[in-house]
Protein backbone atom coordinates (compact mmCIF):
# COMPACT_ATOMS: atom_id res chain seq x y z
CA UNK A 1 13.19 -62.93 34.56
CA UNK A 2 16.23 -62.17 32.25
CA UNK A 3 16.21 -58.60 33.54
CA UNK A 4 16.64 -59.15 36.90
CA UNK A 5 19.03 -61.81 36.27
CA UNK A 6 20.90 -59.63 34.53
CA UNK A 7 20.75 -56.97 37.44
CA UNK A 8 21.60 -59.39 40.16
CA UNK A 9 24.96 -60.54 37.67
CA UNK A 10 26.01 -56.79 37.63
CA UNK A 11 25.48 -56.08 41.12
CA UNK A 12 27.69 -59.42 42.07
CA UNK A 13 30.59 -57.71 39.51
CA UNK A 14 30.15 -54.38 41.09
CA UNK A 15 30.47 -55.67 44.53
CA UNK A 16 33.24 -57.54 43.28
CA UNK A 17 35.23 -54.79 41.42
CA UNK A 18 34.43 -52.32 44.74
CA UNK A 19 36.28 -55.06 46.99
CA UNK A 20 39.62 -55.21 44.87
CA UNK A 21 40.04 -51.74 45.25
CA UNK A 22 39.92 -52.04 48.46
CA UNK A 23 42.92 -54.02 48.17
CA UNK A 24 46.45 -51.95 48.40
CA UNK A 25 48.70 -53.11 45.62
CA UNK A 26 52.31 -53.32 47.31
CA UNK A 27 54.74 -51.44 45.74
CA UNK A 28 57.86 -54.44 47.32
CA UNK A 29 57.70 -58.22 47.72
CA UNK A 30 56.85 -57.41 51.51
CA UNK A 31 54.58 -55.45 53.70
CA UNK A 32 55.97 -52.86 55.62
CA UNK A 33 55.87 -53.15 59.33
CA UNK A 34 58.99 -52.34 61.26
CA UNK A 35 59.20 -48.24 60.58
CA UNK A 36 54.73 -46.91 60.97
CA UNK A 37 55.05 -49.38 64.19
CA UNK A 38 58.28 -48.25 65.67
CA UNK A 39 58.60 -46.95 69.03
CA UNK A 40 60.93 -44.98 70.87
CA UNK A 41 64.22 -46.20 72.77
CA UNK A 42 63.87 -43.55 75.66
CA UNK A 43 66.22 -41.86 77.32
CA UNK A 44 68.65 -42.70 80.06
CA UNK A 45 67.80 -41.34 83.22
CA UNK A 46 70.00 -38.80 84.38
CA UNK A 47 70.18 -37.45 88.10
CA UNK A 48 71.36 -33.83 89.03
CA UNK A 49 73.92 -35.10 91.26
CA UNK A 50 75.67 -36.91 88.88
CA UNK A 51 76.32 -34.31 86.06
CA UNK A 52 79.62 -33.55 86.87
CA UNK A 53 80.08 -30.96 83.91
CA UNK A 54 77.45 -29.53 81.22
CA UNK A 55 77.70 -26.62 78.04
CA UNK A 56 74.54 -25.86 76.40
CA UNK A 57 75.66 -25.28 72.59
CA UNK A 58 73.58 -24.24 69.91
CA UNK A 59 74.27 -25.31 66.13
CA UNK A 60 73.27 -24.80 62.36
CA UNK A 61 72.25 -27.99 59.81
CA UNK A 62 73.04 -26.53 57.00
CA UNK A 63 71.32 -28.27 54.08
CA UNK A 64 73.53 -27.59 51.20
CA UNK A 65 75.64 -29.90 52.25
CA UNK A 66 75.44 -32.97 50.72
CA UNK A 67 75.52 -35.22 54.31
CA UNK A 68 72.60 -32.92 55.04
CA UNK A 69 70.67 -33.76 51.73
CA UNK A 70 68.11 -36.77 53.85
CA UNK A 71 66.90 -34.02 55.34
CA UNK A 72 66.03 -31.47 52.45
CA UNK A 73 64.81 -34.29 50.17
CA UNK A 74 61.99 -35.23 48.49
CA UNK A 75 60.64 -31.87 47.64
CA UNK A 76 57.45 -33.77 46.71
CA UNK A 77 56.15 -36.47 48.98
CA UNK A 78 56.74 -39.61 47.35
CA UNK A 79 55.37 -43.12 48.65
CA UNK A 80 57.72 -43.91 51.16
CA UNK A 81 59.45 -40.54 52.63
CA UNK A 82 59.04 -37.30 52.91
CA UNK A 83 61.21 -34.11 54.13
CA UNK A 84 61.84 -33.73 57.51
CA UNK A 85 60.05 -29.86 57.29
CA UNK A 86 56.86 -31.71 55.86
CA UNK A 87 56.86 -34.45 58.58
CA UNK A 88 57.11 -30.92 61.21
CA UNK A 89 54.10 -29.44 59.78
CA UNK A 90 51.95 -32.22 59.27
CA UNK A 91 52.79 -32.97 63.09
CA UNK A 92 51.96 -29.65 63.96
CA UNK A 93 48.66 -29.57 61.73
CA UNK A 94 47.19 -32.68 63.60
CA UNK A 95 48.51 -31.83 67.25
CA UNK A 96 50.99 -34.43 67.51
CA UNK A 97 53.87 -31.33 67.70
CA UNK A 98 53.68 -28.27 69.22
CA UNK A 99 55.48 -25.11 67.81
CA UNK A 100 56.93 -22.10 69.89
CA UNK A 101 57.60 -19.08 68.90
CA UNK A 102 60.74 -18.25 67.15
CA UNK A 103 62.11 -16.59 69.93
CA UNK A 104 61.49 -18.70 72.81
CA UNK A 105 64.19 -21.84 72.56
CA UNK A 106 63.01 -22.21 76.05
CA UNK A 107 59.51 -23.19 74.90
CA UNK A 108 57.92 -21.13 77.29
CA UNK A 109 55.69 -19.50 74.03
CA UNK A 110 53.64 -21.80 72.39
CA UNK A 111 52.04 -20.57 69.25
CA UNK A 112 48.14 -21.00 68.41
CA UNK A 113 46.78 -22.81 65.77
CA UNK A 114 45.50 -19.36 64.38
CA UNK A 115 49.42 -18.28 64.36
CA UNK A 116 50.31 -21.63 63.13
CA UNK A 117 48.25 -20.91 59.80
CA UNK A 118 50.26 -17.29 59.22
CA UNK A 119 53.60 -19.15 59.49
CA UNK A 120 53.16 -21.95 57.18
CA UNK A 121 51.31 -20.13 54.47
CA UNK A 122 52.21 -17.29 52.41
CA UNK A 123 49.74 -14.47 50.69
CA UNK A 124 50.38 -14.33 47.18
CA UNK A 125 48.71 -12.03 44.97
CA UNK A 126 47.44 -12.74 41.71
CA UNK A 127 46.63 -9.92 39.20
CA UNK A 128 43.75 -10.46 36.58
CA UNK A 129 44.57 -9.44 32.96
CA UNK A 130 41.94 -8.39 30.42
CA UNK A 131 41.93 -9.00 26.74
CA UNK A 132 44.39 -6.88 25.76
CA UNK A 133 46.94 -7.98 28.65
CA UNK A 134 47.01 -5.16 30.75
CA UNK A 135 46.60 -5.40 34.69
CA UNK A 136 42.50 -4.82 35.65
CA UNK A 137 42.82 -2.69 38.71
CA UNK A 138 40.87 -3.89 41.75
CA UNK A 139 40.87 -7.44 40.26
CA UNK A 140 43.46 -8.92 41.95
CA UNK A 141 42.92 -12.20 44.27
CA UNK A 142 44.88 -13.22 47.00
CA UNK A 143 46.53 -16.78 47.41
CA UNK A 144 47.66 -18.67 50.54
CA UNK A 145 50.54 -20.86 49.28
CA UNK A 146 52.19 -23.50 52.31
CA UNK A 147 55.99 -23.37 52.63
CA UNK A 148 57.53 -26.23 51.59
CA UNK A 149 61.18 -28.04 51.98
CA UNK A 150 62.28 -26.39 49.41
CA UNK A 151 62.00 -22.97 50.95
CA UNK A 152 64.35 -24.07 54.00
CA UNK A 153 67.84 -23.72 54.06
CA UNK A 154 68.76 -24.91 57.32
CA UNK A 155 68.08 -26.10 61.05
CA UNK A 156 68.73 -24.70 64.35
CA UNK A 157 69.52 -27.32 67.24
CA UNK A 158 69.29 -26.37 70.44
CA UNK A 159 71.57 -29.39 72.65
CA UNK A 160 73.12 -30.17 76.00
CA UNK A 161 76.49 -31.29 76.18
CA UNK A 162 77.06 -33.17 80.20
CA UNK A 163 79.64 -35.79 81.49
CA UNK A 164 77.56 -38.27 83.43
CA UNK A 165 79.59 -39.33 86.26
CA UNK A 166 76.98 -42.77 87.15
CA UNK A 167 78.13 -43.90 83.46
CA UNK A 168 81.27 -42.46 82.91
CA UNK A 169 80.59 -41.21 79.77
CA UNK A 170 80.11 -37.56 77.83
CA UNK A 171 76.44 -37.04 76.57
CA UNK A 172 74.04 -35.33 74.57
CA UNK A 173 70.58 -34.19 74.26
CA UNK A 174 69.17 -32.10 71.77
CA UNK A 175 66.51 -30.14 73.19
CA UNK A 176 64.97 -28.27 69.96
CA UNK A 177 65.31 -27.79 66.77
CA UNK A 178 63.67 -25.06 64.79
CA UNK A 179 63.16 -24.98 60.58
CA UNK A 180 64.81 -21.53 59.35
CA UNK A 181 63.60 -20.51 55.81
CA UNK A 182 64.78 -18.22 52.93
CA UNK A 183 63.20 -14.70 53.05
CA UNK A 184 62.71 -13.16 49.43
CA UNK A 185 61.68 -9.46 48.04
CA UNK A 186 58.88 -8.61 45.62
CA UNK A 187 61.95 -9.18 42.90
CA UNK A 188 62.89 -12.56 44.36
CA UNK A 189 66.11 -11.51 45.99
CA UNK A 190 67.05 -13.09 49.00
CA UNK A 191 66.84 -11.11 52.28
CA UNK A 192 68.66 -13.34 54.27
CA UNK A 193 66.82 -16.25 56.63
CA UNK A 194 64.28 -16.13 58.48
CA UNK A 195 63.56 -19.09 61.71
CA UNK A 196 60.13 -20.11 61.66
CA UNK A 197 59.42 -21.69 65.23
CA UNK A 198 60.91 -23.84 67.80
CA UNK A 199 60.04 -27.34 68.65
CA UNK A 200 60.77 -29.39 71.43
CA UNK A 201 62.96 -32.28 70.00
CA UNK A 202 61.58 -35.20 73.00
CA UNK A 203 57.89 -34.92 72.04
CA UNK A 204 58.74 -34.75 68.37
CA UNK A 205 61.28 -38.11 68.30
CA UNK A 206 57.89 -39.83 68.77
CA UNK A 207 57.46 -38.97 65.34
CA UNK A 208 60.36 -38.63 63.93
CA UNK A 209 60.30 -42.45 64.40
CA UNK A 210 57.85 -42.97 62.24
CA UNK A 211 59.36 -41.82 58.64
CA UNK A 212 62.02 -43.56 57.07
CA UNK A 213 64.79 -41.49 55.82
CA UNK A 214 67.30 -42.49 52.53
CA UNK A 215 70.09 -44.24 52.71
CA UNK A 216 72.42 -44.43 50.25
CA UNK A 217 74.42 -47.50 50.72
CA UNK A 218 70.98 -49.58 51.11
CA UNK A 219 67.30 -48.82 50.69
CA UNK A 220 66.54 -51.87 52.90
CA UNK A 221 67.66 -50.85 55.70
CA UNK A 222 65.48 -49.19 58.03
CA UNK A 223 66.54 -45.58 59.18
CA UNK A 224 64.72 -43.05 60.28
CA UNK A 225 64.65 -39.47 60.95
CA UNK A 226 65.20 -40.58 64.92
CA UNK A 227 68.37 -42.40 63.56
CA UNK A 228 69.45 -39.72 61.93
CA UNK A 229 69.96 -37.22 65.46
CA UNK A 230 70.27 -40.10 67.74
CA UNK A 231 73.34 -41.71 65.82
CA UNK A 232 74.10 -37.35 64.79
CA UNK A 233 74.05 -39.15 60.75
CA UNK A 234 74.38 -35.10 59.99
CA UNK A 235 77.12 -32.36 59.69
CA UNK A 236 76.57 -28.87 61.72
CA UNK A 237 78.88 -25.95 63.04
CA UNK A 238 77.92 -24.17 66.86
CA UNK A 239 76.78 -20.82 66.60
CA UNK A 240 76.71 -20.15 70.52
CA UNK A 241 77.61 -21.71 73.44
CA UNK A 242 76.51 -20.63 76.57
CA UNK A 243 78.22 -17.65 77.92
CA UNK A 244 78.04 -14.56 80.59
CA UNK A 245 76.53 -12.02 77.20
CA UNK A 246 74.14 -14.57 76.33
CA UNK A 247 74.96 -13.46 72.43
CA UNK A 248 75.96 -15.67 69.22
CA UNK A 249 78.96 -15.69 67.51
CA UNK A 250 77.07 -14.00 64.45
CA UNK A 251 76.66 -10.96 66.40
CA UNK A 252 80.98 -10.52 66.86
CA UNK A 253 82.43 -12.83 63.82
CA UNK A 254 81.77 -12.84 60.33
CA UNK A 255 82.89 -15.00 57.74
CA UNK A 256 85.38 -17.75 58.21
CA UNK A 257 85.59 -16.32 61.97
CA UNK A 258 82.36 -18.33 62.49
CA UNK A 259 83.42 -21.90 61.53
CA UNK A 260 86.78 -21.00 63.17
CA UNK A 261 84.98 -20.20 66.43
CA UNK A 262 82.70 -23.38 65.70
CA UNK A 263 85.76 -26.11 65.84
CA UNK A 264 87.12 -23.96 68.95
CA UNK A 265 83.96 -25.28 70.61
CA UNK A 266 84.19 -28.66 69.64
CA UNK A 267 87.56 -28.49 70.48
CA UNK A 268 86.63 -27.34 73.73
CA UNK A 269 84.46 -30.45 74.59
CA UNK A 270 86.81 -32.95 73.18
CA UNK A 271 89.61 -31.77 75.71
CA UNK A 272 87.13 -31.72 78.69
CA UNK A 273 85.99 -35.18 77.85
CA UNK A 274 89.67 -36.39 77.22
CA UNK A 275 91.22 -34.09 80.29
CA UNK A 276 88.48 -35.86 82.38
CA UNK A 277 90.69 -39.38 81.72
CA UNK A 278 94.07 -41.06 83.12
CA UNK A 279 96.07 -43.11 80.78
C-alpha cells in the first residue's frame, strides 16, 4: 500500500514539474503582442492615368555604414531580432518568400527549392589528419555550411520613383531587393561581391512586419523591418536609373564618379518634384 502510494505521489510531481515547463518564462514585465500580430498598411492605389511622371532607379544599402547597422545585426539570432538576411532565408525555407534568380529584377525566374539549397549553403572541405599530422589522402569530407549575415555586405533595391497627380504628391515603391554577399578565394581574399537572388519586396513586407528591428533611442518602441523601408530609416546611393543603354553607372564610372553620379540622380528627382510646383 506504501508502494503505490508512493508511485501515485511521484506521478502527481511529475505531472506537475512537466506542466511548468510548459510555461514560457517572460523575459519583460509584459507579453508581447503588437509586432508577431502585426499586419500590413497596404498600398495606395495608383491608376495609370494619373502617373504624370515616373524613373525607375536602382540603389545599394551599403552595410558598413553605421545607419545601415539594423540591418547587418545580430550575427546570431538572439530572443527578440534577428538580421534582415536571416529573416530572407527562413522566409524562403518555409515558402512564405520566393527568390529569383540573380539576374532577373523583373522576377520573371523563380528559383527551385533544389537551387535554393546551392545558394544558401557552401561546400567546405575538411581534410583528415593522422597521427603524425600529415593530410590522409582520400579522407577528406565535405561540409555544407549556410551563409549567414555576416557574409553580406550590402543590398540591392530595385524602386519606382512617380508623381501621382490624384494626390499631388511624389512617390515610391520599392519593388525588390536582393542580398549581395562577399566572394572569397581558397586564401580568403576577397573577390569582390557576389548578388545572391532577387525578391519581390510586396510579398516579402508581409514578413518583414513581423520582426522587430533595434532602435537606438528606445527599445520600447516597436519598429520593424517594414518601418525601416516604408519610413526609408536607411542610407543608399543609385547605381542606375533607367536609361536608353540599359547599363549601370559601374560599368562607365569608377570611384568617387559613382556617388557623384548618385546625388546627380537624386538631384534630378528633387528638381522634378519641386519644378512640378508654383510658389
Amino acid at each position: 500500500m506504501k508502494v503505490r502510494s508512493l508511485i501515485i505521489i511521484g506521478l502527481i510531481l511529475l505531472g506537475s514539474v512537466s506542466a511548468d515547463a510548459q510555461y514560457k518564462i517572460l523575459d519583460k514585465p509584459w507579453v508581447k503582442e503588437n509586432t508577431p500580430t502585426r499586419r500590413v498598411v497596404p498600398y495606395t492605389h495608383v491608376r495609370e492615368a494619373d502617373v504624370m511622371w515616373h524613373r525607375r532607379v536602382w540603389r545599394t544599402i551599403d552595410l558598413r555604414e553605421k545607419i545601415n547597422h539594423p540591418l547587418y545585426f545580430p550575427i546570431q539570432d538572439i530572443a527578440d531580432r534577428k538580421s534582415l538576411f536571416t529573416v530572407i532565408k527562413e522566409g524562403i525555407t518555409e515558402g512564405t518568400i520566393t527568390a529569383y534568380h540573380e539576374q532577373s529584377d523583373e522576377f520573371e525566374i523563380p528559383i527551385t527549392s533544389a537551387e535554393v539549397e546551392g545558394i544558401l549553403k557552401y561546400p567546405e572541405i575538411k581534410e583528415q589528419y593522422d597521427e603524425y599530422g600529415d593530410v590522409m589522402e582520400g579522407f577528406a569530407d565535405t561540409v555544407w555550411n549556410e551563409y549567414t549575415s555576416e557574409d553580406i555586405v550590402s543590398y540591392r533595391l530595385k524602386e519606382d520613383w512617380f508623381f501621382d497627380n490624384e494626390r499631388s504628391i511624389m512617390d515610391v515603391r520599392i519593388m525588390g531587393i536582393c542580398p549581395v554577399r562577399l566572394q572569397l578565394d581558397e586564401n580568403g581574399n576577397s573577390k569582390g561581391n557576389v548578388p545572391m537572388f532577387w525578391i519581390y519586396f510586396p510579398e516579402a513586407r508581409y514578413v518583414f512586419a513581423n520582426y522587430d528591428v533595434f532602435n537606438r533611442q528606445n527599445d520600447a518602441e516597436r519598429r520593424t523591418f517594414e518601418d525601416i523601408f516604408w519610413k526609408r530609416m536607411f542610407n543608399s546611393y543609385a547605381t542606375k536609373r533607367s536609361n536608353v543603354y540599359d547599363r549601370s553607372n559601374k560599368k562607365h564610372l569608377v570611384g568617387i564618379d559613382i556617388l557623384l553620379k548618385a546625388e546627380e540622380i537624386k538631384e534630378d528627382i528633387f528638381k522634378m518634384e519641386h519644378d512640378l510646383w508654383h510658389f
